[in-house]
C-alpha atoms as a PDB file:
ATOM      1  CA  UNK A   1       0.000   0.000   0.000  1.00  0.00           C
ATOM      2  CA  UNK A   2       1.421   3.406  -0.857  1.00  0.00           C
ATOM      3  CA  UNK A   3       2.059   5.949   1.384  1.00  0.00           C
ATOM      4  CA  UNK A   4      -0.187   9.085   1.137  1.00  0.00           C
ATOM      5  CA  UNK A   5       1.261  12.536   0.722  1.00  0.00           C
ATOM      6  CA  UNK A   6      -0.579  15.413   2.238  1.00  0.00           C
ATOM      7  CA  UNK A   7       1.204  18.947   1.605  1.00  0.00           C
ATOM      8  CA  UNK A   8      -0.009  21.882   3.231  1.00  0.00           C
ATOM      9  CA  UNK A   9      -0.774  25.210   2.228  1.00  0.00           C
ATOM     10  CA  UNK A  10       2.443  26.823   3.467  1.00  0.00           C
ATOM     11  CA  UNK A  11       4.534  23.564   2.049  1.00  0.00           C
ATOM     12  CA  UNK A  12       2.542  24.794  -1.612  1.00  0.00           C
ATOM     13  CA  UNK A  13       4.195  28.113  -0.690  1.00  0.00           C
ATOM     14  CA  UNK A  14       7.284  27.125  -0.041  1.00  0.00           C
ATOM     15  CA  UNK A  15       7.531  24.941  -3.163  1.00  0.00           C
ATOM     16  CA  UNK A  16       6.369  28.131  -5.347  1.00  0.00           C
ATOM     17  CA  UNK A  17       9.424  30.310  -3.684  1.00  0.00           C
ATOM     18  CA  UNK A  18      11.729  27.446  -4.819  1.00  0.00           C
ATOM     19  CA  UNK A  19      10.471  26.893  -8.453  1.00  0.00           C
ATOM     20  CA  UNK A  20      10.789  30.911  -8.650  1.00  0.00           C
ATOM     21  CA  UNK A  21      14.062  31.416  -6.744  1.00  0.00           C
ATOM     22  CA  UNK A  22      15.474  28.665  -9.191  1.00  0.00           C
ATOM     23  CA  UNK A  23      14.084  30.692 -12.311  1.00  0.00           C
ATOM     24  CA  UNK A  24      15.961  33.840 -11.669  1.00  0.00           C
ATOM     25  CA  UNK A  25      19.175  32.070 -10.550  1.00  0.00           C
ATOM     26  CA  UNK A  26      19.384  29.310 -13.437  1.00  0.00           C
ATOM     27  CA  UNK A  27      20.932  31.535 -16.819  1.00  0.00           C
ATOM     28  CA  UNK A  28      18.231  31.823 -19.763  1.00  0.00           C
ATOM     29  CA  UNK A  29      18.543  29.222 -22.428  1.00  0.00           C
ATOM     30  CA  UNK A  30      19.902  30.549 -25.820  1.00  0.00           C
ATOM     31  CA  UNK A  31      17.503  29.504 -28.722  1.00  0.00           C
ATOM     32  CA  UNK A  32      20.474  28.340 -30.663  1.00  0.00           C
ATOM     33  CA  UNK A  33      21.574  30.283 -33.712  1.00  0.00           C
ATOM     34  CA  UNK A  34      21.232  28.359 -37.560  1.00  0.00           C
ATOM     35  CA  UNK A  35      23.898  28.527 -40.334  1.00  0.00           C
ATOM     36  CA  UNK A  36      21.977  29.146 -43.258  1.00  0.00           C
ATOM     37  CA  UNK A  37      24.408  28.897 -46.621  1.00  0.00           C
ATOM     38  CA  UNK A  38      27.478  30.045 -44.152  1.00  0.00           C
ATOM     39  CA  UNK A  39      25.338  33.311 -43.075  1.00  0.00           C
ATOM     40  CA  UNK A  40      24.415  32.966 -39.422  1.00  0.00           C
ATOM     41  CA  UNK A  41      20.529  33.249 -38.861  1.00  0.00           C
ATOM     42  CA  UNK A  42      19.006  34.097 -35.976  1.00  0.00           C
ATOM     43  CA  UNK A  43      15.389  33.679 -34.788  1.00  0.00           C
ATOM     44  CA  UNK A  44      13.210  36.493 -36.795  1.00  0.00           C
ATOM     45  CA  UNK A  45      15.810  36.625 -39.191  1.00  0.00           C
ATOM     46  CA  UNK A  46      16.036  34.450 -42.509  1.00  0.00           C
ATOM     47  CA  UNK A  47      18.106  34.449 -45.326  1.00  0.00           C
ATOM     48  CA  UNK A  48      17.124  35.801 -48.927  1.00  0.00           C
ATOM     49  CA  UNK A  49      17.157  33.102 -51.275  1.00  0.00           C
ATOM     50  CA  UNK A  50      16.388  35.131 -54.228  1.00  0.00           C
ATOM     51  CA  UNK A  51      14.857  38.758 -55.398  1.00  0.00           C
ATOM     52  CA  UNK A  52      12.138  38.131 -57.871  1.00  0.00           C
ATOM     53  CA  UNK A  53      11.351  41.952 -58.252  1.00  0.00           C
ATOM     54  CA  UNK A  54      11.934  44.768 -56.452  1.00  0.00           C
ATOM     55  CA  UNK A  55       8.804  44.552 -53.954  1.00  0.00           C
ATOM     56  CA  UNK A  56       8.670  40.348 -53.854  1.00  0.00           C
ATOM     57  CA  UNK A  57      11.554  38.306 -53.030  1.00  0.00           C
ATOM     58  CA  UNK A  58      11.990  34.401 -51.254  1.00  0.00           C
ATOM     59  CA  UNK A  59      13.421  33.434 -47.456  1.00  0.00           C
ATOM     60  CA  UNK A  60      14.370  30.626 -46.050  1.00  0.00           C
ATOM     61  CA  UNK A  61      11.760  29.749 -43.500  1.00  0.00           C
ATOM     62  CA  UNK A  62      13.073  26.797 -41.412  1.00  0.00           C
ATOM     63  CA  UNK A  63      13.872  24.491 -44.033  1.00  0.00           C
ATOM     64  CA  UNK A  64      11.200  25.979 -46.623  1.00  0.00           C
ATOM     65  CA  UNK A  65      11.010  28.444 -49.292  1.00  0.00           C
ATOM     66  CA  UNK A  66       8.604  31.237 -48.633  1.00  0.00           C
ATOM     67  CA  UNK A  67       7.952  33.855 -50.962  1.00  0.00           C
ATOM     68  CA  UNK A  68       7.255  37.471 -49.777  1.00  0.00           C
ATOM     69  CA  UNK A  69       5.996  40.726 -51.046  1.00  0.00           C
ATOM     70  CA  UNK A  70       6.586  43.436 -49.029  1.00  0.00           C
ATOM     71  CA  UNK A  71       3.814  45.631 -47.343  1.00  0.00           C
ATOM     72  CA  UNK A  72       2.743  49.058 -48.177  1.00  0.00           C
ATOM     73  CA  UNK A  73       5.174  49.629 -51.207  1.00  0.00           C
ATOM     74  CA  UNK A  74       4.812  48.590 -54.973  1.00  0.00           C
ATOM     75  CA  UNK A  75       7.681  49.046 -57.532  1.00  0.00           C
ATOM     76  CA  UNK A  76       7.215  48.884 -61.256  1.00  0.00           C
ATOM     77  CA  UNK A  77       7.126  45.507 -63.016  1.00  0.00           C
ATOM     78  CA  UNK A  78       9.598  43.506 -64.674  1.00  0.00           C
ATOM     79  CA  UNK A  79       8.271  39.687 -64.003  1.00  0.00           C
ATOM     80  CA  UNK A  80       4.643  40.284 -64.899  1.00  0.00           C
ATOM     81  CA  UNK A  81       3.375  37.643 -67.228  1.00  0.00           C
ATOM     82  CA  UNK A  82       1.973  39.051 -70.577  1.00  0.00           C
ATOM     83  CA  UNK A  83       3.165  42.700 -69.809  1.00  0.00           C
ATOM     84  CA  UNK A  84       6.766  44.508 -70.771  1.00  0.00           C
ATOM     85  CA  UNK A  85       9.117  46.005 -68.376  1.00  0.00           C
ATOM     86  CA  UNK A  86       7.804  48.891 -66.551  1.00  0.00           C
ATOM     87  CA  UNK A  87       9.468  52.295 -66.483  1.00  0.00           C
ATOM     88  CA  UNK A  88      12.073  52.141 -63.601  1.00  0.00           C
ATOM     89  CA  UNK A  89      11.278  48.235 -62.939  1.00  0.00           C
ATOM     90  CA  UNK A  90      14.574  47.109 -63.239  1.00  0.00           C
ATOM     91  CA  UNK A  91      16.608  49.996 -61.495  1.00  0.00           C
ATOM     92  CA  UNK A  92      14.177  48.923 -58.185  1.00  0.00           C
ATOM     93  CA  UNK A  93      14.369  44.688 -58.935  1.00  0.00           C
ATOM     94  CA  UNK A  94      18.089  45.870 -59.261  1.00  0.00           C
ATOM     95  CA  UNK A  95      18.145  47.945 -56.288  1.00  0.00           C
ATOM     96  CA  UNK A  96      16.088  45.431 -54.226  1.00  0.00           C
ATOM     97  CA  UNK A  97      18.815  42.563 -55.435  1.00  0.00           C
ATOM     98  CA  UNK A  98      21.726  44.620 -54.642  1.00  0.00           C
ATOM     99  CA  UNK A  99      20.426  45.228 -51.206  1.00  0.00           C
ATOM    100  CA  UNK A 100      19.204  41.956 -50.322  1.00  0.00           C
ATOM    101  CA  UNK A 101      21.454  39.288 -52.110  1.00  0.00           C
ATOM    102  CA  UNK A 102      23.161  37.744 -49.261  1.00  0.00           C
ATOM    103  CA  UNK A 103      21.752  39.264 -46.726  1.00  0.00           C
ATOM    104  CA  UNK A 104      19.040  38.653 -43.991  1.00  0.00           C
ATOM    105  CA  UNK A 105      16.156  40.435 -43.197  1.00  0.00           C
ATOM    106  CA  UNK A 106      13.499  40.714 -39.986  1.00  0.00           C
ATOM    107  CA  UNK A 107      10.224  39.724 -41.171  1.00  0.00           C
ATOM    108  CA  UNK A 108       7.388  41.687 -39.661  1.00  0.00           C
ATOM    109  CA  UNK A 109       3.641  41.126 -40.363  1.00  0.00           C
ATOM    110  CA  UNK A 110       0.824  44.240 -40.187  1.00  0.00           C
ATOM    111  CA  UNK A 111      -1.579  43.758 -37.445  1.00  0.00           C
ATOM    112  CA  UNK A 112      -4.001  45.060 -39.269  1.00  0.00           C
ATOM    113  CA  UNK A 113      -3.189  43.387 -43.031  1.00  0.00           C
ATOM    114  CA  UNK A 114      -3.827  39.944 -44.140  1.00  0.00           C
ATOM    115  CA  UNK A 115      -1.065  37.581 -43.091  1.00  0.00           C
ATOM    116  CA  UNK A 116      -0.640  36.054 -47.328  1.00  0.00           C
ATOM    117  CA  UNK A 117      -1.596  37.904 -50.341  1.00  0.00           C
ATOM    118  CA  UNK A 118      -3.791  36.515 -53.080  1.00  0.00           C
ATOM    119  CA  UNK A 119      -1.136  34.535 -54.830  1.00  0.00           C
ATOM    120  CA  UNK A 120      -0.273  33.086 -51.126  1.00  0.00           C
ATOM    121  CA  UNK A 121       3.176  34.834 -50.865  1.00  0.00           C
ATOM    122  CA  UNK A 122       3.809  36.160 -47.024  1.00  0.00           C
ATOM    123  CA  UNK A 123       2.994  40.050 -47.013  1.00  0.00           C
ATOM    124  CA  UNK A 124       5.498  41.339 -44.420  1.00  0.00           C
ATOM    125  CA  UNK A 125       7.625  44.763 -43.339  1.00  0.00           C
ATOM    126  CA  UNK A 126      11.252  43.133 -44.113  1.00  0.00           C
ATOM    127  CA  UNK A 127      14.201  44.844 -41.634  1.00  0.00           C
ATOM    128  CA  UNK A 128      17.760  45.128 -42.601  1.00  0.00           C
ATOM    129  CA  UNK A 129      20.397  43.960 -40.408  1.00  0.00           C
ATOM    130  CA  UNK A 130      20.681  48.016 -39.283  1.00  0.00           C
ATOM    131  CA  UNK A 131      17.350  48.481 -38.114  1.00  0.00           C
ATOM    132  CA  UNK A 132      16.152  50.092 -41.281  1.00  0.00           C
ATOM    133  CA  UNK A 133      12.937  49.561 -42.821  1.00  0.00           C
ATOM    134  CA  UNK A 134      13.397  48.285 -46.484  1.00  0.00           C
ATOM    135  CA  UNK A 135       9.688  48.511 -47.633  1.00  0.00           C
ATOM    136  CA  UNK A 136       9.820  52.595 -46.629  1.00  0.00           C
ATOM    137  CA  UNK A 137      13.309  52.539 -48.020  1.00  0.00           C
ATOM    138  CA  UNK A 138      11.853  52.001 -51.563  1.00  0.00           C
ATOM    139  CA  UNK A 139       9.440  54.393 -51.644  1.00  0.00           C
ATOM    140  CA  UNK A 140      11.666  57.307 -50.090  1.00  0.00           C
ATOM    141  CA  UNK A 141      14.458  56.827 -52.886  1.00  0.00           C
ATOM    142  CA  UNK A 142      12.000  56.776 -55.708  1.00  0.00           C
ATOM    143  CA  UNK A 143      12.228  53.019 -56.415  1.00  0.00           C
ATOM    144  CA  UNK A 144       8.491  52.662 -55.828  1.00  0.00           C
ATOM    145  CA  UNK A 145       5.077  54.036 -54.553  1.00  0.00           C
ATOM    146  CA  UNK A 146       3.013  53.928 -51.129  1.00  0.00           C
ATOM    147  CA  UNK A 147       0.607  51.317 -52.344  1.00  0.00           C
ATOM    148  CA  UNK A 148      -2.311  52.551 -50.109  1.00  0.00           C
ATOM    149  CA  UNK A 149      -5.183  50.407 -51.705  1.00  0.00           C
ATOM    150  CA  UNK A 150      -5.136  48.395 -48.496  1.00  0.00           C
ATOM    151  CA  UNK A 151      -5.091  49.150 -45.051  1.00  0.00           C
ATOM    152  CA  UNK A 152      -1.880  49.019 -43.054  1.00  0.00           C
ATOM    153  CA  UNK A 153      -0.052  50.633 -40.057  1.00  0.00           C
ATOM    154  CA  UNK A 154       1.771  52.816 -41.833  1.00  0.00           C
ATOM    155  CA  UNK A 155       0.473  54.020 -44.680  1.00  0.00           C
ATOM    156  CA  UNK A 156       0.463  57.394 -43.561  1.00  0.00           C
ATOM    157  CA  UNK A 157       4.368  57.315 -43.202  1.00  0.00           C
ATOM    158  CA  UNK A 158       4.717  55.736 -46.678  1.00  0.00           C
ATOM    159  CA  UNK A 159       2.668  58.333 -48.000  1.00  0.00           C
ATOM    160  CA  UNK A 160       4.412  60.976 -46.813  1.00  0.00           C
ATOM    161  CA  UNK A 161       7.716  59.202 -47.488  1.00  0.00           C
ATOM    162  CA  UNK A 162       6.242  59.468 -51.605  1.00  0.00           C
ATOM    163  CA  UNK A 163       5.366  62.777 -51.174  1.00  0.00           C
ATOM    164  CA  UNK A 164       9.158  63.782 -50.460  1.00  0.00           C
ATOM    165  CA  UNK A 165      10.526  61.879 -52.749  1.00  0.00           C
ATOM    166  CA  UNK A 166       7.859  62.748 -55.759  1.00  0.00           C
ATOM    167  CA  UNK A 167       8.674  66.489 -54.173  1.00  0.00           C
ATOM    168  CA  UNK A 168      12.556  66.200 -54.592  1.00  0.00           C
ATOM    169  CA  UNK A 169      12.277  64.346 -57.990  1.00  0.00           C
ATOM    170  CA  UNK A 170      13.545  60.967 -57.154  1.00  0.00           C
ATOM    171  CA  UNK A 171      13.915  58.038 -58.779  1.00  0.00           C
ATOM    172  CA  UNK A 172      10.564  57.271 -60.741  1.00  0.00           C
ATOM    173  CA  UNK A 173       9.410  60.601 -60.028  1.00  0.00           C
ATOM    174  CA  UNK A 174      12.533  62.265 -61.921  1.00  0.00           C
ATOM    175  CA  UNK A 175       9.651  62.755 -64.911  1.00  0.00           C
ATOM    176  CA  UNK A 176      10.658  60.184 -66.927  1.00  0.00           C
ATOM    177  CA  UNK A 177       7.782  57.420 -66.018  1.00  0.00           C
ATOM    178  CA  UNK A 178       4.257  57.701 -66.834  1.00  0.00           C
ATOM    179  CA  UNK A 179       3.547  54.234 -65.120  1.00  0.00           C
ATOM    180  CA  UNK A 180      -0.492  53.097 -65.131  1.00  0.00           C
ATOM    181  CA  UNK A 181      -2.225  51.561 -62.187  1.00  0.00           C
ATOM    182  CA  UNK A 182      -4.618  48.530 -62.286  1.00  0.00           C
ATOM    183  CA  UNK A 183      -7.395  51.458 -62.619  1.00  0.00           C
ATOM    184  CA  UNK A 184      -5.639  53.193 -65.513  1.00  0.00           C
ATOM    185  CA  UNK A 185      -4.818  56.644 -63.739  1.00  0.00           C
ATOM    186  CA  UNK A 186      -0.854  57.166 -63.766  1.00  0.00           C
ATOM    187  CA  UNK A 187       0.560  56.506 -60.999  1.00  0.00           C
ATOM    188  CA  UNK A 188       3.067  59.642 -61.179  1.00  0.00           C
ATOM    189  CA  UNK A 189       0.090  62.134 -61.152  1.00  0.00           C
ATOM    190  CA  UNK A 190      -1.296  60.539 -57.531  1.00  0.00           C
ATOM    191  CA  UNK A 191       0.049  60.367 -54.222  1.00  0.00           C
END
């Protein structure tokens, strides 16, 4: 017959004070750190496999290939089936390669965006290794435009971030680009 246990309600204490005492003393585990191709990947952070454009490009998502297209910003085309290059397309898929080859980036969803776009790619803010935000990054050196047909957290910021740059005459907005929207209006004349 085995032996019955009764703990009071100050033993219960006294167990909780333990358990506790031992979680502040005992160091915090390190998540350990992946090597991805040679580049050193930490949680939040994945490599670029490959730029497809200059607003859509691939990570490596533990072991997977996800596609993403970035939030709040749309450069011109140069991948679009059944349509030719777009003015400035390839100076942003250019820019966008040069930036990211090699590199990796933060992946940040909207809170108040859909977590996967129509053609299931991940829609996310992507973060350099310096902090800097690469979707607002486009749009304030001319390589693309606030796309504010959908609701996201900053949109105001990426609007004003167009505004400077269409004010300043950057990048697509240096006059030589009369780029359409899905809705025909050009995409120059609106902010």
């Amino acid at each position: 017959m085995k032996p019955k246990i009764i703990v009071s309600a100050a033993g219960l204490i006294i167990i909780a004070i333990v358990i506790a005492g031992a979680a502040v003393l005992v160091p915090k585990i390190k998540i350990p750190v992946t090597m991805v191709q040679g580049v050193k990947i930490e949680p939040g952070y994945y490599a670029v496999s490959y730029v497809s454009d200059g607003d859509t490009f691939a990570v490596n998502m533990d072991g997977r290939e996800e596609k993403v297209r970035l939030i709040g910003v749309d450069t011109p085309e140069t991948v679009k089936p059944n349509s030719p290059t777009e003015c400035y397309g390839k100076a942003a898929s250019d820019f966008t390669k040069k930036t990211l080859k090699g590199q990796t980036v933060r992946l940040e969803a909207d809170p108040i965006n859909q977590n996967r776009d129509r053609y299931n790619r991940l829609l996310r803010y992507a973060y350099l290794q310096d902090g800097s935000l690469f979707n607002a990054t486009l749009i304030s050196q001319g390589y693309g435009f606030a796309y504010l047909s959908f609701p996201f957290t900053k949109s105001e910021e990426f609007r004003l971030l167009q505004a400077e740059a269409r004010k300043h005459n950057i990048g697509l907005w240096a006059g030589d680009c009369t780029i359409q929207d899905q809705n025909g209006r050009y995409k120059t004349n609106t902010l």
